[in-house]
PDB file of N, CA and C in Angstrom:
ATOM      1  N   UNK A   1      29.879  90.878  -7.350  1.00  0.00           N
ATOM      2  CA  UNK A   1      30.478  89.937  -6.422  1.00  0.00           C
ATOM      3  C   UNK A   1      29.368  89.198  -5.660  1.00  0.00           C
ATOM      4  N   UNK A   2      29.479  88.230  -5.386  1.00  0.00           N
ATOM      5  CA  UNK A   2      28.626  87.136  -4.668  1.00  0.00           C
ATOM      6  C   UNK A   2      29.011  87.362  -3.499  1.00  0.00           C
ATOM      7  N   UNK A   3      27.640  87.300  -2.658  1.00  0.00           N
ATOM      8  CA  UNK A   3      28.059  87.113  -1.351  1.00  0.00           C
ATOM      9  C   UNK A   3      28.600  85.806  -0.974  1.00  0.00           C
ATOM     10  N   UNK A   4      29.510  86.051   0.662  1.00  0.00           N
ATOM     11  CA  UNK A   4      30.282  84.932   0.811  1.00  0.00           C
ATOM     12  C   UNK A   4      29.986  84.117   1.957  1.00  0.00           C
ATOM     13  N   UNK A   5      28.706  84.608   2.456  1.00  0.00           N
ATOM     14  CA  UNK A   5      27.894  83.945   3.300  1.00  0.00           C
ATOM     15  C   UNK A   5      26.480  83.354   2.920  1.00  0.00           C
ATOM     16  N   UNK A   6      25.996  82.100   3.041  1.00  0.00           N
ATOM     17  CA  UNK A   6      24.486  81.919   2.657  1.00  0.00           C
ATOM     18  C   UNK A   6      23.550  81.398   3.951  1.00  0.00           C
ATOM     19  N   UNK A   7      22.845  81.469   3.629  1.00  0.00           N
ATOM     20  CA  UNK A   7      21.700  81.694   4.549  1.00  0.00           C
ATOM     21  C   UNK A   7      21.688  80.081   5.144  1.00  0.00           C
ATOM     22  N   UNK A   8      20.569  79.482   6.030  1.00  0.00           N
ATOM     23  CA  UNK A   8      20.454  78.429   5.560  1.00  0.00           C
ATOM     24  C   UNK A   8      19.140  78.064   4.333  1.00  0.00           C
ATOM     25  N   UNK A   9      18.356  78.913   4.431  1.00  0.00           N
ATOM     26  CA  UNK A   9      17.768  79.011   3.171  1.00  0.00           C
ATOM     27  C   UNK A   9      18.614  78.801   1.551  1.00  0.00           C
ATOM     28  N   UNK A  10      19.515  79.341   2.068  1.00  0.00           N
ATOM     29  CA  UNK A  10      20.348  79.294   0.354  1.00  0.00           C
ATOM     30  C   UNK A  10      20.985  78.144   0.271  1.00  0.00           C
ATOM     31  N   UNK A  11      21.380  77.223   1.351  1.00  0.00           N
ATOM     32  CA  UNK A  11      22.045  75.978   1.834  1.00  0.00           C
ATOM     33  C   UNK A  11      20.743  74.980   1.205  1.00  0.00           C
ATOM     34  N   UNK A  12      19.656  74.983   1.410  1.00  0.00           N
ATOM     35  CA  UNK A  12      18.391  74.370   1.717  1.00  0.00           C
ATOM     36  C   UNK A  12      18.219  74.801  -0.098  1.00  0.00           C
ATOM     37  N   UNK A  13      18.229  75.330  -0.833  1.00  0.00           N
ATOM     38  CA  UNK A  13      18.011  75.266  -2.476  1.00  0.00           C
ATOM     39  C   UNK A  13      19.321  75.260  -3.356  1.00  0.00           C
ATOM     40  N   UNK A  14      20.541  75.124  -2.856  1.00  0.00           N
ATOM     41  CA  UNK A  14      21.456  74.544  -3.729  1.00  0.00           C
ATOM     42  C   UNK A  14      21.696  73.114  -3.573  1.00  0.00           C
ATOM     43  N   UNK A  15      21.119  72.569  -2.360  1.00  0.00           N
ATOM     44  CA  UNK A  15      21.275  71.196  -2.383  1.00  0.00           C
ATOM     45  C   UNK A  15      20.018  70.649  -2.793  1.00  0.00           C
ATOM     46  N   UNK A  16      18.894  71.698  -2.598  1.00  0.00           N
ATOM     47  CA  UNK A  16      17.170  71.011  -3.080  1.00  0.00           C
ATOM     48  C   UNK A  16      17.060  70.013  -1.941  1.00  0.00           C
ATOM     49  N   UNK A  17      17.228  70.254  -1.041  1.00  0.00           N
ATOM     50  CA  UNK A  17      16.164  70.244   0.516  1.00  0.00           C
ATOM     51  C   UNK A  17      15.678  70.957   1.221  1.00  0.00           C
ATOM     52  N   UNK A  18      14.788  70.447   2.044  1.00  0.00           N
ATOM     53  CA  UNK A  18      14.476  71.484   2.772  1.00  0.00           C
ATOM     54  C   UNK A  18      14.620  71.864   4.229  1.00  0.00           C
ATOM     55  N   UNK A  19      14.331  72.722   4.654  1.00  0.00           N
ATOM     56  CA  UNK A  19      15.108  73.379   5.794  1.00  0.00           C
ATOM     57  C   UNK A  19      15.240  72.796   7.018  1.00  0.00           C
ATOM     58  N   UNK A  20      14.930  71.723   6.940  1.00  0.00           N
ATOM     59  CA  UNK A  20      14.793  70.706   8.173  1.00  0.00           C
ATOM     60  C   UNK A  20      16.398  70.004   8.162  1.00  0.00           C
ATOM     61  N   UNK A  21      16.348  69.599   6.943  1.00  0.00           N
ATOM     62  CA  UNK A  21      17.481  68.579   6.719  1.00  0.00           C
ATOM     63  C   UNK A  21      18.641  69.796   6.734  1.00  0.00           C
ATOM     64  N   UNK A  22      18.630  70.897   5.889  1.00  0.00           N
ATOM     65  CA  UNK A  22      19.677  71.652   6.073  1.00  0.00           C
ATOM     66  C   UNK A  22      20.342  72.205   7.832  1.00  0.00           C
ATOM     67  N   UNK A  23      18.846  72.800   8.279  1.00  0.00           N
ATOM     68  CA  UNK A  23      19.278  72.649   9.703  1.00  0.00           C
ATOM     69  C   UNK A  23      19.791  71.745  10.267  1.00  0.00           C
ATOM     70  N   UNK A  24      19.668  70.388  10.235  1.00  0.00           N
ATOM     71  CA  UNK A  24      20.190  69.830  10.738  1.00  0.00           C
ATOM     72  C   UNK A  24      21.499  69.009  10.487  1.00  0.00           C
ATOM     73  N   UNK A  25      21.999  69.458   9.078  1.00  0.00           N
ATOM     74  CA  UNK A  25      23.551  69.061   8.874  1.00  0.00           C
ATOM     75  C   UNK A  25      24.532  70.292   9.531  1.00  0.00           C
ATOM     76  N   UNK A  26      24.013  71.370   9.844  1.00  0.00           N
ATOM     77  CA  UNK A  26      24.461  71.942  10.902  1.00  0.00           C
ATOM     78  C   UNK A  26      24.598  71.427  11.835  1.00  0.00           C
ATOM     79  N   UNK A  27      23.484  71.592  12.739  1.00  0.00           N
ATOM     80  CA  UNK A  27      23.376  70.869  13.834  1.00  0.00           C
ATOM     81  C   UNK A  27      24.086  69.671  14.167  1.00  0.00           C
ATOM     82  N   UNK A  28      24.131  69.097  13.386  1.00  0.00           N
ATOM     83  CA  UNK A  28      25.267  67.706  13.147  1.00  0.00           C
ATOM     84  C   UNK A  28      26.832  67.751  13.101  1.00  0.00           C
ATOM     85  N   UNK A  29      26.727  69.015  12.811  1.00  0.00           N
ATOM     86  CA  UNK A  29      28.326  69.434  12.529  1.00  0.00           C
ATOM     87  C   UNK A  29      28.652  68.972  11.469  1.00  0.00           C
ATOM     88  N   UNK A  30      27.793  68.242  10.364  1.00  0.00           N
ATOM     89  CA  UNK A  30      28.042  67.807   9.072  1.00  0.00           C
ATOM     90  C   UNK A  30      28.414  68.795   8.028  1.00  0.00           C
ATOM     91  N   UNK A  31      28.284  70.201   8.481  1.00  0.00           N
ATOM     92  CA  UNK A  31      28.238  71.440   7.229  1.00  0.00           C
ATOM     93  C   UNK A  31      28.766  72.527   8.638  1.00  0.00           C
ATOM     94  N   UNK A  32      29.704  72.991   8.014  1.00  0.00           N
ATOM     95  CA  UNK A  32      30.051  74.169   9.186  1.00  0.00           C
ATOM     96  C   UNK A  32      29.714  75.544   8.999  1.00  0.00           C
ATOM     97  N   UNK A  33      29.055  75.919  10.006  1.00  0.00           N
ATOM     98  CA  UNK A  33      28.437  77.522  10.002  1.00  0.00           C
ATOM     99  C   UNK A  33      28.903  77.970  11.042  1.00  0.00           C
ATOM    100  N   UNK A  34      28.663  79.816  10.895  1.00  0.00           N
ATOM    101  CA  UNK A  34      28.687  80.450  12.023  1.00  0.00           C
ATOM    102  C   UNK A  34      27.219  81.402  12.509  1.00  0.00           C
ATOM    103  N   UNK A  35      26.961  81.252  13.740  1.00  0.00           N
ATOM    104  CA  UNK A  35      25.960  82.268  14.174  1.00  0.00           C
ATOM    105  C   UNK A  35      25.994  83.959  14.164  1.00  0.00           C
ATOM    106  N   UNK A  36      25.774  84.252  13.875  1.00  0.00           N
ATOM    107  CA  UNK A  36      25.584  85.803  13.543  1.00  0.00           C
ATOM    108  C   UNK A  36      24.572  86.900  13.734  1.00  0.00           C
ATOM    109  N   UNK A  37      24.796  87.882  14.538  1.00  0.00           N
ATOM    110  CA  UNK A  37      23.258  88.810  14.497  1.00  0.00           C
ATOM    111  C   UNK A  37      22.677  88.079  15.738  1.00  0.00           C
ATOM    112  N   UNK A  38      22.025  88.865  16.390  1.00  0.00           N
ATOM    113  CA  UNK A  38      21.452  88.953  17.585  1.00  0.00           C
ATOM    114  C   UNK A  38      20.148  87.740  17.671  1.00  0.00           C
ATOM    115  N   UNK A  39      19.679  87.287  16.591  1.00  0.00           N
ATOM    116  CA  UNK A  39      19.148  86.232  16.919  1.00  0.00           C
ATOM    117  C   UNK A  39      20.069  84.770  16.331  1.00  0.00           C
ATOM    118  N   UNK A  40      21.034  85.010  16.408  1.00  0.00           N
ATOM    119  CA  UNK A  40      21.965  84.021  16.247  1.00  0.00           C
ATOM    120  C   UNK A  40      21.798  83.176  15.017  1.00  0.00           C
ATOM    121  N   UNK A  41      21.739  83.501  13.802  1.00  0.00           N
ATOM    122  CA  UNK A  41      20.533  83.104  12.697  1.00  0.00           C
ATOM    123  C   UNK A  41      22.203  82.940  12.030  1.00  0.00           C
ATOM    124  N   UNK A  42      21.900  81.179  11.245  1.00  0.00           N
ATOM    125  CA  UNK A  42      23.775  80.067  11.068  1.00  0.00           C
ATOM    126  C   UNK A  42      23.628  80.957   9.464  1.00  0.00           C
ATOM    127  N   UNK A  43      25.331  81.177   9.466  1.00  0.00           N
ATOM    128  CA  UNK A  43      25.131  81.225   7.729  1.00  0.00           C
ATOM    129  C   UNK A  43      26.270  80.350   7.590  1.00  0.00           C
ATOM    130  N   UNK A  44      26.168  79.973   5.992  1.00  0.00           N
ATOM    131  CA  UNK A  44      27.441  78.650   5.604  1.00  0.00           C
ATOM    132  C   UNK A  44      28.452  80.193   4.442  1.00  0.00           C
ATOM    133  N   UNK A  45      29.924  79.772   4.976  1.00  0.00           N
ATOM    134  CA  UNK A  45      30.345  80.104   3.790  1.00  0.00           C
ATOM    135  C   UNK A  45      30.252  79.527   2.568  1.00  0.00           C
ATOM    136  N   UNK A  46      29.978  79.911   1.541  1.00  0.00           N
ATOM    137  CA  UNK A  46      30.180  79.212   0.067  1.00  0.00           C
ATOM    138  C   UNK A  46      31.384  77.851   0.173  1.00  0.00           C
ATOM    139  N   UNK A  47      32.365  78.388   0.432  1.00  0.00           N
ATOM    140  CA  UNK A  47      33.670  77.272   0.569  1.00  0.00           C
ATOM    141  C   UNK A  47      33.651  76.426   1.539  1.00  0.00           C
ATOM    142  N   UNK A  48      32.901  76.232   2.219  1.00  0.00           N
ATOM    143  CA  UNK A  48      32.230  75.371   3.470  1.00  0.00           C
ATOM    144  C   UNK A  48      31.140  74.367   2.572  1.00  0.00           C
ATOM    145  N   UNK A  49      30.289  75.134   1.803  1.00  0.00           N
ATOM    146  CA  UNK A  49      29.032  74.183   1.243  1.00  0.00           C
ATOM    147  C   UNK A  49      29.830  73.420   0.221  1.00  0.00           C
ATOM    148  N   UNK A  50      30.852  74.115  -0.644  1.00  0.00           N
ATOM    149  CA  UNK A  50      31.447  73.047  -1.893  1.00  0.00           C
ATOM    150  C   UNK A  50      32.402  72.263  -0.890  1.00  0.00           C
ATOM    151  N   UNK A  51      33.200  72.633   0.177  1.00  0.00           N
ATOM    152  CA  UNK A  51      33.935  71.797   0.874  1.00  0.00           C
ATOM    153  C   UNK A  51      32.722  69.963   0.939  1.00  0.00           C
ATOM    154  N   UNK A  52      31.948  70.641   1.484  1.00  0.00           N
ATOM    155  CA  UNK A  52      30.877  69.687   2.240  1.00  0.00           C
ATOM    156  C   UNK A  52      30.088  68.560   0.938  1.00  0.00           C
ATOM    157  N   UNK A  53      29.794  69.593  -0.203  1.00  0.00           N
ATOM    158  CA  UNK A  53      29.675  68.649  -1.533  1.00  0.00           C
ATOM    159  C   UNK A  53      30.533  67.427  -2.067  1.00  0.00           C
ATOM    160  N   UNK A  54      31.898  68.347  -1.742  1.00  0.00           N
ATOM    161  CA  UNK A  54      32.846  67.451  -2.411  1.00  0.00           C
ATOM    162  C   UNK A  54      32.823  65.980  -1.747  1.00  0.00           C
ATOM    163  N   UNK A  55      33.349  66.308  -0.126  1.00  0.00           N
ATOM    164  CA  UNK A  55      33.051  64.729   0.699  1.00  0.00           C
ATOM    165  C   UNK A  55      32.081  64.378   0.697  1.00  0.00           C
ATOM    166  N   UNK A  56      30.602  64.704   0.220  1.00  0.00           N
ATOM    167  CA  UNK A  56      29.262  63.935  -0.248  1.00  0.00           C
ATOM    168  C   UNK A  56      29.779  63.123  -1.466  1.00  0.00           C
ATOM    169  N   UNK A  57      30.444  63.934  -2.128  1.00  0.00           N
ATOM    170  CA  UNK A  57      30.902  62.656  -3.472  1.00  0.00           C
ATOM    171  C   UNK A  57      31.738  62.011  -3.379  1.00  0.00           C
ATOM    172  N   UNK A  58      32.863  62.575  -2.446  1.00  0.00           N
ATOM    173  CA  UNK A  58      33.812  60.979  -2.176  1.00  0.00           C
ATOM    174  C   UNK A  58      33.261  59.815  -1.490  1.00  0.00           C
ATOM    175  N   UNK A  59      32.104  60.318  -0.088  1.00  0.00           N
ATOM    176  CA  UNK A  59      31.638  59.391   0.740  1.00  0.00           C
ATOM    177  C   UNK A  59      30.651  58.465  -0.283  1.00  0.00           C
ATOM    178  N   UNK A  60      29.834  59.128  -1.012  1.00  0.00           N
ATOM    179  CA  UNK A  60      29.120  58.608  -2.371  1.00  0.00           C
ATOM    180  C   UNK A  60      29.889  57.411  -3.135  1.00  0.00           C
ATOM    181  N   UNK A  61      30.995  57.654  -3.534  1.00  0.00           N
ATOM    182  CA  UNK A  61      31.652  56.449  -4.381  1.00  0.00           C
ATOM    183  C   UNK A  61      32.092  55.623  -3.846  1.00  0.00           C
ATOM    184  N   UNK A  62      32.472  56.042  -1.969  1.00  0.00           N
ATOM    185  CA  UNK A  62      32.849  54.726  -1.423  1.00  0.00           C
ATOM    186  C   UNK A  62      31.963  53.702  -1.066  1.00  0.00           C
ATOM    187  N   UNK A  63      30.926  54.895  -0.931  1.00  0.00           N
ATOM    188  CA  UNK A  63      29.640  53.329  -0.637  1.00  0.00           C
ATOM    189  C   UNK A  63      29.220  52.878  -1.967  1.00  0.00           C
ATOM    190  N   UNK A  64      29.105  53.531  -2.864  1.00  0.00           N
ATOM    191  CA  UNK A  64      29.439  52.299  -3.981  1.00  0.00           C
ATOM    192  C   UNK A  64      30.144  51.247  -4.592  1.00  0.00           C
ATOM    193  N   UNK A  65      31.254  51.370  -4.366  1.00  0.00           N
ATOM    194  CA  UNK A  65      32.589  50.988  -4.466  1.00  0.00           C
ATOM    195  C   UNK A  65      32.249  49.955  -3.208  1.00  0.00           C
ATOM    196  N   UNK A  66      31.801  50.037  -2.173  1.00  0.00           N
ATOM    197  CA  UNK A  66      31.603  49.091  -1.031  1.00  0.00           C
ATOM    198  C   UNK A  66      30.402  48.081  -1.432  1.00  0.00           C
ATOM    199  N   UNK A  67      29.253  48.740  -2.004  1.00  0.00           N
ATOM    200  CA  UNK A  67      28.230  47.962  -2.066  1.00  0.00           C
ATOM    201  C   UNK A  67      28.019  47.753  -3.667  1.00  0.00           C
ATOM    202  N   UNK A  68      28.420  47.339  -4.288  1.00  0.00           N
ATOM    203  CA  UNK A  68      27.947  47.320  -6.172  1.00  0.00           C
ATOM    204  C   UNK A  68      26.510  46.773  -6.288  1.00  0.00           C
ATOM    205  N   UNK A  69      26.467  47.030  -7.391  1.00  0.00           N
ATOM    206  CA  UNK A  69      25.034  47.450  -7.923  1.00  0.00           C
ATOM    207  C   UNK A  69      24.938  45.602  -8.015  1.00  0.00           C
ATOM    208  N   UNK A  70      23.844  44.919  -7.547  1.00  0.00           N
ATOM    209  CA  UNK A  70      23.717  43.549  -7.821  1.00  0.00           C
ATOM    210  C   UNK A  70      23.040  43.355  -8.670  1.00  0.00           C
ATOM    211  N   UNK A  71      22.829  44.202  -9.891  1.00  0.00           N
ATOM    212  CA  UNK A  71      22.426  43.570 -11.573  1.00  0.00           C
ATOM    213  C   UNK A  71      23.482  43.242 -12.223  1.00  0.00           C
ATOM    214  N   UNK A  72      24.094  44.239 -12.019  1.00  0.00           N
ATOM    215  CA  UNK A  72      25.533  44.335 -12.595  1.00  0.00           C
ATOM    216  C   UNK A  72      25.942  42.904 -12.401  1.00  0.00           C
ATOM    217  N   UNK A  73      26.531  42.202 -10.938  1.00  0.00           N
ATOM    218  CA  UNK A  73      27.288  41.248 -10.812  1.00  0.00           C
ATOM    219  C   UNK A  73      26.350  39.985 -12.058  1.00  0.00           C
ATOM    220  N   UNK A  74      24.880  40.738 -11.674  1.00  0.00           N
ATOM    221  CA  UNK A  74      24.230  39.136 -12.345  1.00  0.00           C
ATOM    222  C   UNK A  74      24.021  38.767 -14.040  1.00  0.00           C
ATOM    223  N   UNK A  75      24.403  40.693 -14.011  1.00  0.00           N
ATOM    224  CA  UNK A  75      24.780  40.723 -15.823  1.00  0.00           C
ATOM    225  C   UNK A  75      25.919  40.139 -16.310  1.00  0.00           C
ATOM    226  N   UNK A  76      27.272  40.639 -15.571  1.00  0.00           N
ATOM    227  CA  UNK A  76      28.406  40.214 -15.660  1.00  0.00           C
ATOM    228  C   UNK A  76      28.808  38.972 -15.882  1.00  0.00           C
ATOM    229  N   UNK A  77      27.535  38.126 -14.889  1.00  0.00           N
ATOM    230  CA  UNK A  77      27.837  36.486 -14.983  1.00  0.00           C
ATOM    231  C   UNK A  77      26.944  35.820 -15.949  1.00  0.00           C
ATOM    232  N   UNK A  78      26.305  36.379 -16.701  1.00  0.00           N
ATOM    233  CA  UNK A  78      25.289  35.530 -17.268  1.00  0.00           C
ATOM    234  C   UNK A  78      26.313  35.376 -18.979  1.00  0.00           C
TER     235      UNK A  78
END
């Protein structure tokens, strides 16, 4: 069984950043954790980090979908 808490270390190599940026999508309230243990050290549930993936890829297609690729338009027209 997998654990059902990750570190932010484990947050920080399934997304392949590093611990700056992970800390701080916490901090942001962008990724939800809880503090734990006497030095208050955040862990993400698993279903929190794919929660948080998923709206990276919806927010992802809308700004594409908002901004298109401008080769495209100039391929399209040629």
């Amino acid at each position: 069984m997998s654990n059902r808490f990750l570190t932010l270390s484990d947050v920080a190599e399934v997304l392949n950043i590093s611990m700056s940026p992970a800390y701080a999508l916490v901090r942001n309230k962008e990724l939800a954790a809880i503090k734990v243990g006497g030095r208050g050290q955040y862990r993400v549930e698993r279903d929190r980090l794919e929660d948080y993936i998923s709206r990276m890829y919806a927010a992802t297609d809308k700004y594409l979908d908002e901004h298109p690729f401008a080769e495209h338009d100039a391929v399209a027209e040629a």
